[in-house]
C-alpha atoms as a PDB file:
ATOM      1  CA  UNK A   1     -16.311  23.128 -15.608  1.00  0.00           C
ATOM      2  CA  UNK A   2     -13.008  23.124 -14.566  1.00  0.00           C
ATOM      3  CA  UNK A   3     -12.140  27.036 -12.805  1.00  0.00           C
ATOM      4  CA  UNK A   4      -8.908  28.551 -11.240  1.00  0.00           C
ATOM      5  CA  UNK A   5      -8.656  30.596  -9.001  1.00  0.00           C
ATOM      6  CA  UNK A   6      -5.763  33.011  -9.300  1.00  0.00           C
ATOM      7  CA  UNK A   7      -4.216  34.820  -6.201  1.00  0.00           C
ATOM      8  CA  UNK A   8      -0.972  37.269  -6.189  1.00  0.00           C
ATOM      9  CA  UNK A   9       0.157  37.179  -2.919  1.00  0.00           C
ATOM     10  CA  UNK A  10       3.389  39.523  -0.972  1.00  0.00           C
ATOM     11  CA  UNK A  11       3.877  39.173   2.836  1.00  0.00           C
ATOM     12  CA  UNK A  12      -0.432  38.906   3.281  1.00  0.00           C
ATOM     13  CA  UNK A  13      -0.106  35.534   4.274  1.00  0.00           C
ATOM     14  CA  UNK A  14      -3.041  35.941   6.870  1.00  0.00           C
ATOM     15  CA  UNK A  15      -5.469  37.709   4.720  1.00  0.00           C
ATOM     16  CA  UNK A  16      -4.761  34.312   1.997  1.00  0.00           C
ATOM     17  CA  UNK A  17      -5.521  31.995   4.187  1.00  0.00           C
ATOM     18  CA  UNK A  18      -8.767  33.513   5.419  1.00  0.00           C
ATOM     19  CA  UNK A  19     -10.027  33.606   1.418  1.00  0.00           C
ATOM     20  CA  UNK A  20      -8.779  30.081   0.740  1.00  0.00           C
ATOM     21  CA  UNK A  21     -11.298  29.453   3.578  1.00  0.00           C
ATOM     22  CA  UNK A  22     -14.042  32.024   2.809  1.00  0.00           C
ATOM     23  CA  UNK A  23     -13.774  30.808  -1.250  1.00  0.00           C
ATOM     24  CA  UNK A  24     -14.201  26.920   0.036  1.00  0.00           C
ATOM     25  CA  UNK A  25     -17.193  27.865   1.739  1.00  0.00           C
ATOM     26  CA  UNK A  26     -18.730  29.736  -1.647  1.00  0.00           C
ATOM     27  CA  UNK A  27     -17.971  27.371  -4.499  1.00  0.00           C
ATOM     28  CA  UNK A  28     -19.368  24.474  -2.297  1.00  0.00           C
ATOM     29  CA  UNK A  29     -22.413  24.520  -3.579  1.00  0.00           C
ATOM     30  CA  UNK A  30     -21.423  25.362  -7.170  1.00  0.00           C
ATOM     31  CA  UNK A  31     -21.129  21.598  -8.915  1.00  0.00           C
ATOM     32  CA  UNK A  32     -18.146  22.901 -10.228  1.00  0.00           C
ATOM     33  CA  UNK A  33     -14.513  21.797  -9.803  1.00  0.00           C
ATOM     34  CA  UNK A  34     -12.398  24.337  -8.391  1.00  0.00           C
ATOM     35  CA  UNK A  35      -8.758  24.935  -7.813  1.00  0.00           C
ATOM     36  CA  UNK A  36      -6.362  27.487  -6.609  1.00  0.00           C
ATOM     37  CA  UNK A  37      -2.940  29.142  -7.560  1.00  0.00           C
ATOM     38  CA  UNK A  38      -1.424  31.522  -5.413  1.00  0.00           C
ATOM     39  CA  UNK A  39       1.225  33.511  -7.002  1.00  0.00           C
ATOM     40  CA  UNK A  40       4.290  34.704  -3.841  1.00  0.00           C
ATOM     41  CA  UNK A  41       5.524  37.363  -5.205  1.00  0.00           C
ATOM     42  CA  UNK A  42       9.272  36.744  -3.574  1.00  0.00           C
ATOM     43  CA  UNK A  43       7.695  37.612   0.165  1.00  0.00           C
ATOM     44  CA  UNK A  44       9.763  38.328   3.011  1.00  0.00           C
ATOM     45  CA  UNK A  45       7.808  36.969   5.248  1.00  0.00           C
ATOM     46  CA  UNK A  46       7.233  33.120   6.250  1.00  0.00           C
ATOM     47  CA  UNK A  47       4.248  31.244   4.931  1.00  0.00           C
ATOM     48  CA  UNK A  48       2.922  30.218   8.272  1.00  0.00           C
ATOM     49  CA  UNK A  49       1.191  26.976   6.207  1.00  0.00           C
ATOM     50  CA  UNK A  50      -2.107  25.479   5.128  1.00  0.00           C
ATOM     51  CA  UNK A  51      -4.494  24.217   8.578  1.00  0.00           C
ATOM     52  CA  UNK A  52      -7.902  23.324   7.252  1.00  0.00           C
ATOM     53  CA  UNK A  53      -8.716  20.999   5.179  1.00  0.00           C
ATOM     54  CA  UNK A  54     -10.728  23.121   2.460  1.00  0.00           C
ATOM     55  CA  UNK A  55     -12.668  20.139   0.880  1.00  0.00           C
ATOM     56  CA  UNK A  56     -14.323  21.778  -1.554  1.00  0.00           C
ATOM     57  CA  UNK A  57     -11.173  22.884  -3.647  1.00  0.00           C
ATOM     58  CA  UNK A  58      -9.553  20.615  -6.183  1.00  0.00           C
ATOM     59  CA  UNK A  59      -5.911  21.509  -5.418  1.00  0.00           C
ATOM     60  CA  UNK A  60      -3.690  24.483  -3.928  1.00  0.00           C
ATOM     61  CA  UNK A  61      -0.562  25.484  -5.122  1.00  0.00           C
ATOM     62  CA  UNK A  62       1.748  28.433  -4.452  1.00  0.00           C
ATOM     63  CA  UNK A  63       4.303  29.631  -6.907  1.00  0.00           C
ATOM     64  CA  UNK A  64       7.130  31.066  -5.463  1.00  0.00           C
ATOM     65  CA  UNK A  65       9.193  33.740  -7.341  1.00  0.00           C
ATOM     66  CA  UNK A  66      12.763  34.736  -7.074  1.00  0.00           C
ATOM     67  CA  UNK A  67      12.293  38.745  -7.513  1.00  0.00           C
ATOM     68  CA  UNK A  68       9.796  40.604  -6.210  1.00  0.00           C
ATOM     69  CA  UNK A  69       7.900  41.881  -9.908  1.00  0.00           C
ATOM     70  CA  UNK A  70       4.422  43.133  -8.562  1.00  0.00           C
ATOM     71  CA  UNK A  71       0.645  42.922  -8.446  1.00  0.00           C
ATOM     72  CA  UNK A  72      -0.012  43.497 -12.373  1.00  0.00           C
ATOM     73  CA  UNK A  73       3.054  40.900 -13.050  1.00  0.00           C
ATOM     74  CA  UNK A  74       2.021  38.304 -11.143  1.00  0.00           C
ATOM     75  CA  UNK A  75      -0.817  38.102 -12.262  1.00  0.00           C
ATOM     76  CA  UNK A  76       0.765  37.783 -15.505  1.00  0.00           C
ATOM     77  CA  UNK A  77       2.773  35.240 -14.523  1.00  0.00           C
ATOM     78  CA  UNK A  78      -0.206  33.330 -12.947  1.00  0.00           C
ATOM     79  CA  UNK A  79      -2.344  33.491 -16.756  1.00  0.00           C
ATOM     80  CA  UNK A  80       1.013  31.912 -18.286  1.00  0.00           C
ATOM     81  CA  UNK A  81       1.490  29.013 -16.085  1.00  0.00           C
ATOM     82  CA  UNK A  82      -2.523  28.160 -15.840  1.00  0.00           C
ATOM     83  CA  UNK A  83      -2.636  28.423 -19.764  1.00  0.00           C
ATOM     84  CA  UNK A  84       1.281  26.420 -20.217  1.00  0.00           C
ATOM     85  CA  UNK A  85       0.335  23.437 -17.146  1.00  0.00           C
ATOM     86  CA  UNK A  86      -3.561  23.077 -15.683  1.00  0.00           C
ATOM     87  CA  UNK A  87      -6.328  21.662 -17.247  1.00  0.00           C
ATOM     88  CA  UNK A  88      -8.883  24.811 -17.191  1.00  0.00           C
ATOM     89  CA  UNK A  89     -11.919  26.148 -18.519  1.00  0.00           C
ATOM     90  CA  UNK A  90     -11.806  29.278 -17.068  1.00  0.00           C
ATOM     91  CA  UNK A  91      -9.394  31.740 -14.826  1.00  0.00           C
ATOM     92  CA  UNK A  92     -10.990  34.273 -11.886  1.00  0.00           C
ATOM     93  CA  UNK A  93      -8.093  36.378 -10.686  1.00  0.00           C
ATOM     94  CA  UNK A  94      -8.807  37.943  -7.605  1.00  0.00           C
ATOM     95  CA  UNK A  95      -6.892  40.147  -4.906  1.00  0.00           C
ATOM     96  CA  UNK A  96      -5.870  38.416  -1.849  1.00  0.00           C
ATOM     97  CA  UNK A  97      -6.718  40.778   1.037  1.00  0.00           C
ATOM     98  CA  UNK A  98     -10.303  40.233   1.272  1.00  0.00           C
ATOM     99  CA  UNK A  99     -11.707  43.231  -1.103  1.00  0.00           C
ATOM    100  CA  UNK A 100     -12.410  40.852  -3.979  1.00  0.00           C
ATOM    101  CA  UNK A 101     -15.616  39.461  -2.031  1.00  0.00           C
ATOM    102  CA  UNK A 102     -15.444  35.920  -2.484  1.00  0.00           C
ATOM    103  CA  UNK A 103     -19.704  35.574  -1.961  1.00  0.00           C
ATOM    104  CA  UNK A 104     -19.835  37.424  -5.650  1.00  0.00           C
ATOM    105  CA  UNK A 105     -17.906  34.207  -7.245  1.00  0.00           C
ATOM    106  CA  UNK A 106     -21.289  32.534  -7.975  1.00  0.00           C
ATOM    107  CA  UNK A 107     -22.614  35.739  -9.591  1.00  0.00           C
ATOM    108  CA  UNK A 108     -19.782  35.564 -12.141  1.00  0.00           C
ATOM    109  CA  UNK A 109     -19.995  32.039 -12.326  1.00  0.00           C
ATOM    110  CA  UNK A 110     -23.745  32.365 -12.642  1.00  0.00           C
ATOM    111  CA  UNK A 111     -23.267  34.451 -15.867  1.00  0.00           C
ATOM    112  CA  UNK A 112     -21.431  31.878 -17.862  1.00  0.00           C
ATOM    113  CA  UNK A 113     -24.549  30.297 -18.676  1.00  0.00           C
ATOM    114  CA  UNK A 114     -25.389  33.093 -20.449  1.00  0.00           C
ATOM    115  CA  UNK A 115     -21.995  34.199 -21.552  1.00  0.00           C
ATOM    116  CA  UNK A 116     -19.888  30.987 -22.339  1.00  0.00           C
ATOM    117  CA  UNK A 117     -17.105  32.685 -23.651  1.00  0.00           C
ATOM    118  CA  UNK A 118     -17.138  36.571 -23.289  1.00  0.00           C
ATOM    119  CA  UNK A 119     -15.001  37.406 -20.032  1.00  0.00           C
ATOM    120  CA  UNK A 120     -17.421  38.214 -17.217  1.00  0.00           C
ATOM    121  CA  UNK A 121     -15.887  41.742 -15.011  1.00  0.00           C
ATOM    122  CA  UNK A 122     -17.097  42.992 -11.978  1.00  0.00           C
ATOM    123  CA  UNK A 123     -18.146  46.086 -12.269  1.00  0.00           C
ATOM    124  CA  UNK A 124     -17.209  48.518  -9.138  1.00  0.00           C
ATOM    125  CA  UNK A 125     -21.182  49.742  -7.917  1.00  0.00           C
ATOM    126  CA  UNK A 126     -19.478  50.439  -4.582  1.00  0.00           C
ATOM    127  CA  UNK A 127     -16.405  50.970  -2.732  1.00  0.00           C
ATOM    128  CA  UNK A 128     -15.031  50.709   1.053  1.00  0.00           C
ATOM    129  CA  UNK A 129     -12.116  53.168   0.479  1.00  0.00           C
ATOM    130  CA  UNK A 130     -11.940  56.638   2.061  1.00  0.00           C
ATOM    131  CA  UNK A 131     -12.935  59.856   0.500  1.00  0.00           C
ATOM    132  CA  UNK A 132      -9.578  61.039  -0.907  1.00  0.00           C
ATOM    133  CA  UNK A 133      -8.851  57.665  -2.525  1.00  0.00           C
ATOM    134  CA  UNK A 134     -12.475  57.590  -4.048  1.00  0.00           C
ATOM    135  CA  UNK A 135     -11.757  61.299  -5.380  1.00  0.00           C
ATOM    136  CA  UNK A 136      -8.557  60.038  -7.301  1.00  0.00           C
ATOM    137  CA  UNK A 137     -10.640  57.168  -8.552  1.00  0.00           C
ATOM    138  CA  UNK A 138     -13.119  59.380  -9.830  1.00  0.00           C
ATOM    139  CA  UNK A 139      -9.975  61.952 -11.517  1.00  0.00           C
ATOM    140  CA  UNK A 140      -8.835  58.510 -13.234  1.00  0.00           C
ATOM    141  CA  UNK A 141     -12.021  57.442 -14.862  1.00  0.00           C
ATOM    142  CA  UNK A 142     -12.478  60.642 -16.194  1.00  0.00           C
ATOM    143  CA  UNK A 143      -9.156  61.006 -17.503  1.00  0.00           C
ATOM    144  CA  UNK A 144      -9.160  57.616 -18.698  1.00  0.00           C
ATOM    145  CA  UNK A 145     -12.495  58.069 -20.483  1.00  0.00           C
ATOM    146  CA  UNK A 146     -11.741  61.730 -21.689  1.00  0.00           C
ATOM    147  CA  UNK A 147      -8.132  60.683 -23.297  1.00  0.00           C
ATOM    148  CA  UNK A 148      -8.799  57.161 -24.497  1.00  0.00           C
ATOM    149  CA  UNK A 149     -12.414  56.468 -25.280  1.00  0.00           C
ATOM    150  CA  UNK A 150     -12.221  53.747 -22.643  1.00  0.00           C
ATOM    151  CA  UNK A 151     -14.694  53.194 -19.667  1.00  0.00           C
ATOM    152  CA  UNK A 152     -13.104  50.808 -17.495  1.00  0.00           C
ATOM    153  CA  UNK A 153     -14.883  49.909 -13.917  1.00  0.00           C
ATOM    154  CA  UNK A 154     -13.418  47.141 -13.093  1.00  0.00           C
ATOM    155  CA  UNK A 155     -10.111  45.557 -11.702  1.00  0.00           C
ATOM    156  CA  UNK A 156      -9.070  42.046 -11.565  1.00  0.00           C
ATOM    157  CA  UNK A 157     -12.196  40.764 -10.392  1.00  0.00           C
ATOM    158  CA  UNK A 158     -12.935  38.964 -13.188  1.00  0.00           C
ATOM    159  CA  UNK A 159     -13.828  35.449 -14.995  1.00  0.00           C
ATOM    160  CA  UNK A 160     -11.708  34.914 -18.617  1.00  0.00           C
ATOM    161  CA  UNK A 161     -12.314  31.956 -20.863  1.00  0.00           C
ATOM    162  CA  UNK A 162      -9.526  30.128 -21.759  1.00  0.00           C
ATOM    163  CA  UNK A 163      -9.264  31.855 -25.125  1.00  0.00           C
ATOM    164  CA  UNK A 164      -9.017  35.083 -22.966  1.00  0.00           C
ATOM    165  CA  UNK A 165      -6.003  34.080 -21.360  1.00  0.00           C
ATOM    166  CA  UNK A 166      -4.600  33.112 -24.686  1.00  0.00           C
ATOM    167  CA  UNK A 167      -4.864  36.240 -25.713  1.00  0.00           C
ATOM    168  CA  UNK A 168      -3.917  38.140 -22.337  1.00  0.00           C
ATOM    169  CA  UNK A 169      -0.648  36.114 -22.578  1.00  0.00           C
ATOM    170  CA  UNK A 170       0.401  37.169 -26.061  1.00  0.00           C
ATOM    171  CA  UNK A 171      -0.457  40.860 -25.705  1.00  0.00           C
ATOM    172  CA  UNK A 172       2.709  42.980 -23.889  1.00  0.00           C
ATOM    173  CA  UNK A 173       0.349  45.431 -22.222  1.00  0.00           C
ATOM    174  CA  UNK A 174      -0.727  42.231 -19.539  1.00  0.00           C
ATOM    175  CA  UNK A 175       2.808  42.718 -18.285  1.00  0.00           C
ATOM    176  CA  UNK A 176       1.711  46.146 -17.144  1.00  0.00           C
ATOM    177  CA  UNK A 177      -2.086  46.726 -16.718  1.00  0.00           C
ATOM    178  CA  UNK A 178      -4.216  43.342 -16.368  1.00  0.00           C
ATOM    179  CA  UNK A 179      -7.986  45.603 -16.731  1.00  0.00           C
ATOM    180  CA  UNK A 180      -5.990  48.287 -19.560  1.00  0.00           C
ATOM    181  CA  UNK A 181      -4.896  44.993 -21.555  1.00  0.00           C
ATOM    182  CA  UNK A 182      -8.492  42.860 -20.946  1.00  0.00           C
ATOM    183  CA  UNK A 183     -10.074  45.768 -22.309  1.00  0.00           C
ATOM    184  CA  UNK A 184      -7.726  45.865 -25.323  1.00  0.00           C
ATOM    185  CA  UNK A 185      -8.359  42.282 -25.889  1.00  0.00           C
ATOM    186  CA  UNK A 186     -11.851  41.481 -25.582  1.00  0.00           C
ATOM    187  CA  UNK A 187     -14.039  44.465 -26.085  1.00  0.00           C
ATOM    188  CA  UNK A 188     -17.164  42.433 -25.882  1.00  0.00           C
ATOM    189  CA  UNK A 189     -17.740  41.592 -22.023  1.00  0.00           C
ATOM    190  CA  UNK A 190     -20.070  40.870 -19.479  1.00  0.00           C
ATOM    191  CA  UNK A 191     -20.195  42.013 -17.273  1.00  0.00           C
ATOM    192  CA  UNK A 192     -21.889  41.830 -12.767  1.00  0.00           C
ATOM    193  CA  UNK A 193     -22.566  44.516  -9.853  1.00  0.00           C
ATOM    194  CA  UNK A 194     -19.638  44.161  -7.340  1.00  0.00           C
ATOM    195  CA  UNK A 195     -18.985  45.677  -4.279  1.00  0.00           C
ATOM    196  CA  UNK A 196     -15.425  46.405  -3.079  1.00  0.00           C
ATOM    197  CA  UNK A 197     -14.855  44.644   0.000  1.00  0.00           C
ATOM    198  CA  UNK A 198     -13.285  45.503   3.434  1.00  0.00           C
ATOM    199  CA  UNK A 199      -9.489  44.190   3.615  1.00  0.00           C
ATOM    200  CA  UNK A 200      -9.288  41.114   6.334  1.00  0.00           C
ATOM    201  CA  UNK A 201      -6.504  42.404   7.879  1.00  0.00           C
ATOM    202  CA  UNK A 202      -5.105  46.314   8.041  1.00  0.00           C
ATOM    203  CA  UNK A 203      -5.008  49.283   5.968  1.00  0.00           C
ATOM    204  CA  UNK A 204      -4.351  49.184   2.230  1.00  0.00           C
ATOM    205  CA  UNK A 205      -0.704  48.954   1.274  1.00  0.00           C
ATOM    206  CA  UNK A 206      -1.521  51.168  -2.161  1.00  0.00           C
ATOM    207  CA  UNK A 207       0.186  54.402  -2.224  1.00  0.00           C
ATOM    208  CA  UNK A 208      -0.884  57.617  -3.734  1.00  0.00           C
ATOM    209  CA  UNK A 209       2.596  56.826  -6.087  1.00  0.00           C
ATOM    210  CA  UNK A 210       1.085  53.085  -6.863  1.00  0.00           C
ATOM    211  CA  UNK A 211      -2.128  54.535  -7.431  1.00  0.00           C
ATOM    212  CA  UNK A 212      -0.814  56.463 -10.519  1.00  0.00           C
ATOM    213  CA  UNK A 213       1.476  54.340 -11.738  1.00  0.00           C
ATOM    214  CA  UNK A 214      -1.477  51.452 -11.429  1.00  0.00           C
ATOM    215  CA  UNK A 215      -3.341  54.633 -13.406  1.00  0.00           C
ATOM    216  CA  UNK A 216      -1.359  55.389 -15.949  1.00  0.00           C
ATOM    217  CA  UNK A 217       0.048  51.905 -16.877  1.00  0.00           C
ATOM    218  CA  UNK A 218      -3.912  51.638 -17.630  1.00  0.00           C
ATOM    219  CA  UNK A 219      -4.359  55.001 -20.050  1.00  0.00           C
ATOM    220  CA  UNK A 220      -0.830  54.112 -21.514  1.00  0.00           C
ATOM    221  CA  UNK A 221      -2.859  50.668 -23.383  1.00  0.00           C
ATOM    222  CA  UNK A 222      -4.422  53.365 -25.669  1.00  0.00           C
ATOM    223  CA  UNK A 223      -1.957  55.200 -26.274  1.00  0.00           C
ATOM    224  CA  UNK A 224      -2.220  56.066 -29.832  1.00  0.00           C
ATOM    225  CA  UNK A 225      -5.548  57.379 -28.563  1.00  0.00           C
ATOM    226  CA  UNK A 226      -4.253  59.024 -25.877  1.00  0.00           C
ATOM    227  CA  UNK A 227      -2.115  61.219 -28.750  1.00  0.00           C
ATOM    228  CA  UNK A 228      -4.603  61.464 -31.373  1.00  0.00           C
ATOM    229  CA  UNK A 229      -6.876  63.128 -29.036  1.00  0.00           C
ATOM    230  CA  UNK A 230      -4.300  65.643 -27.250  1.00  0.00           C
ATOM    231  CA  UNK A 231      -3.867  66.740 -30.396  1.00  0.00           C
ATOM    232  CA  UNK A 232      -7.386  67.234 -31.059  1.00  0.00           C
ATOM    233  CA  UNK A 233      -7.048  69.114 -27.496  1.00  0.00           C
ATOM    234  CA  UNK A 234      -4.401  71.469 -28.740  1.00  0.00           C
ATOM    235  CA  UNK A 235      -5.981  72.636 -32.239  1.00  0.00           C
ATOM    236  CA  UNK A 236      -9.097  72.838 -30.628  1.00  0.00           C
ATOM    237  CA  UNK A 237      -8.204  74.616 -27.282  1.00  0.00           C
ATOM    238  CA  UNK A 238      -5.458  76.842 -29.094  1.00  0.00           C
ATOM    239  CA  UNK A 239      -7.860  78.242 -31.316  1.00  0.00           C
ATOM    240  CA  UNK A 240     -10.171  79.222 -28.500  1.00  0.00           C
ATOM    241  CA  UNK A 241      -7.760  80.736 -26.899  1.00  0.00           C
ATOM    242  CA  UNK A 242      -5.331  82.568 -29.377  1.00  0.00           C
ATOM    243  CA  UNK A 243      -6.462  86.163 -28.538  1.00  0.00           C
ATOM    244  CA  UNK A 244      -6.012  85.655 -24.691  1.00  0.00           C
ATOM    245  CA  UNK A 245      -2.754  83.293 -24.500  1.00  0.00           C
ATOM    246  CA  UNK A 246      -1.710  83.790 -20.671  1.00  0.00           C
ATOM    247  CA  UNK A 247       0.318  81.752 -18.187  1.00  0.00           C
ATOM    248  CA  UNK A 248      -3.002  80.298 -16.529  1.00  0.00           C
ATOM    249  CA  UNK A 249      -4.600  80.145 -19.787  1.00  0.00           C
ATOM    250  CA  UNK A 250      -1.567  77.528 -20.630  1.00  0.00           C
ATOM    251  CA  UNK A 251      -1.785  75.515 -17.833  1.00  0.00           C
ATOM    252  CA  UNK A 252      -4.326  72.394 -19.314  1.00  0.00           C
ATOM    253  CA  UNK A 253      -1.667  72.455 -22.352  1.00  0.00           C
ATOM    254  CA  UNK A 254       1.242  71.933 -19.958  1.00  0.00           C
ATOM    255  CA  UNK A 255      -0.935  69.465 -17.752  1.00  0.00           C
ATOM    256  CA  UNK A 256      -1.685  67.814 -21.128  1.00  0.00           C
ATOM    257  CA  UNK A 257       2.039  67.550 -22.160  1.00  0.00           C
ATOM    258  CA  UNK A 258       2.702  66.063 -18.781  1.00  0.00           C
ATOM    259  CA  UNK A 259       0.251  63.265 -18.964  1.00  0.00           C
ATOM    260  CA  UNK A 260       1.807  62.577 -22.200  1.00  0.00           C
ATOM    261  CA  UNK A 261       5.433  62.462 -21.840  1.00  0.00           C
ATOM    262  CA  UNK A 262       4.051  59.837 -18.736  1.00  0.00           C
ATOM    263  CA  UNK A 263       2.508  57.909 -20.604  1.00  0.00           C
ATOM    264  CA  UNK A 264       5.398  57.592 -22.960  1.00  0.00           C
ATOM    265  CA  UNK A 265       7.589  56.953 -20.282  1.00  0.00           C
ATOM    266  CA  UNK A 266       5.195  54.109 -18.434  1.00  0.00           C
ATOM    267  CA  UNK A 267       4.864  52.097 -21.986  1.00  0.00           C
ATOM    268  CA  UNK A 268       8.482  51.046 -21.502  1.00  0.00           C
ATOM    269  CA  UNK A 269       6.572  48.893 -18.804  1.00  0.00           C
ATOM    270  CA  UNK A 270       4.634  46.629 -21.101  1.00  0.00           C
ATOM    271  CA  UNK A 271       7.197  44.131 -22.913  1.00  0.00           C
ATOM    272  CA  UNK A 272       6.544  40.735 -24.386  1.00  0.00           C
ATOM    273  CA  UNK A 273       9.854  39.636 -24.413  1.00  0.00           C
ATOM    274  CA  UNK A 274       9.865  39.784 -20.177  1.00  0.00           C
ATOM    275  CA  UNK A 275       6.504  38.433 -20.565  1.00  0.00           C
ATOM    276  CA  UNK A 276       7.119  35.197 -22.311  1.00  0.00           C
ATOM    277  CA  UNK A 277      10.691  34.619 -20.187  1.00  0.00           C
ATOM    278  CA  UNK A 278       8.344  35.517 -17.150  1.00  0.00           C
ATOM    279  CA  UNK A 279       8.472  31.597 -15.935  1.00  0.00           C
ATOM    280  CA  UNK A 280      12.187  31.523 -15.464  1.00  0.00           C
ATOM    281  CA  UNK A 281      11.841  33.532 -12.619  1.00  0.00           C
ATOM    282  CA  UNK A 282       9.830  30.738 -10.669  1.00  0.00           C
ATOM    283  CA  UNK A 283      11.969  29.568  -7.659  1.00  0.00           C
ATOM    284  CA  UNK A 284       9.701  26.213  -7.045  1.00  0.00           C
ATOM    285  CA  UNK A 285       5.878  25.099  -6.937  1.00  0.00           C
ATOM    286  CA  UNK A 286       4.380  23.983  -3.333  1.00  0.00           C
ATOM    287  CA  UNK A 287       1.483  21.769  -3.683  1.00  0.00           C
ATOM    288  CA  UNK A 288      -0.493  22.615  -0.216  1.00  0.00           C
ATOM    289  CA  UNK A 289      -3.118  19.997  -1.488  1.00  0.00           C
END
């Protein structure tokens, strides 16, 4: 089987290098060939340059973008190159930073002998954030499931078929949410335990303001659901409530109304047109090896 590897990177160059090392030690026992593409999402910062050999992976190359366009979009822009230029069987997108453990490749890898073509996630059993972070983690799945129908434990940590990415790269909601629109797409996975890793190097550069956008972009996938059912809310909730309308009683109807007009306002994100004119905004391809 022939598998990339997809990385977006911005300014981390330390932490990628360490995983290009730590992912050539995991897959060497895997009779598989392996290859990399790390997406540079327009960093500021010099690429300091590939010193090990790293035997055990195919080839390395780094796409280099003009404008800076973010985590969810690169990893757009990754799916559309692999799927437009390399010979692949499958994709495993992964964070750069160290918290996508590279040991739990074989795991997913492992599971395409039983599931040759459903995308294999990796399913979050345990996390190395702090307590406030795993609170609004906990608010999101909840919201998610309550508003959408939608239980989605997993990030990009994940192995996709090739006719995965085919569809990934034709639906507009990749360009904003990469687990919202995997879920949308394929709603027959597999799926592994995975344990969120410890970064390589420094604290987490997601704000609280990332974290909902990252959130919402999600819920905003299904978000004819999302209406349908705070509708539901409304008729149901009003009519409990008719004989004892207050201020406070009114506040879940205004929260409600807020996570709605959001959502309305975060599905400008998700456009195919941007999408499929995503690879004009590749500067130039390095081939490390």
């Amino acid at each position: 089987m022939k598998i990339v590897i997809l990385i977006p990177v911005f300014n981390d160059w330390q932490s990628v290098y360490k995983l290009l090392e730590n992912i050539n030690s995991e897959v060497s026992s895997l009779g598989h060939e392996f290859s990399v593409i790390i997406v540079n999402d327009a960093s500021t910062e010099a690429n300091p340059g590939l010193s090990n050999n790293l035997d055990n992976l195919r080839s390395i190359k780094i796409i280099n973008m003009k404008e800076n366009r973010g985590h969810a979009r690169c990893n757009a822009v990754g799916l559309k190159h692999i799927f437009a230029n390399e010979e692949f069987d499958y994709v495993i997108p992964m964070d750069g930073d160290g918290e996508d453990r590279p040991e739990e490749i074989k795991k997913l890898v492992d599971n395409l002998n039983y599931h040759p073509d459903k995308p294999i996630v990796g399913e979050r059993i345990k996390r190395s954030e702090g307590i406030f972070f795993k609170f609004c983690y906990f608010i999101h799945k909840l919201i998610t499931f309550t508003f959408t129908g939608q239980s989605i434990k997993y990030g990009n940590y994940t192995c996709l078929p090739k006719t995965i990415v085919e569809k990934m790269i034709n639906e507009k909601a990749t360009w904003s949410s990469f687990s919202g629109s995997l879920a949308k797409v394929a709603k027959d996975r597999a799926s592994i335990p995975s344990e969120r890793g410890t970064r390589y190097f420094g604290p987490s550069k997601m704000s609280f303001k990332n974290l909902l956008i990252h959130s919402l972009s999600i819920i905003t996938v299904f978000k004819i659901n999302v209406l349908i059912r705070s509708i539901l809310f409304f008729l149901v909730y009003m009519f409990l409530i008719y004989q004892n309308i207050t201020i406070i009683m009114l506040t879940p109807v205004l929260l409600v109304i807020i996570l709605i007009a959001s959502v309305l306002v975060i599905s400008k994100r998700e456009n195919l047109e941007e999408m499929n004119n995503s690879l004009l905004n590749i500067s130039n391809i390095d081939n490390l090896k």
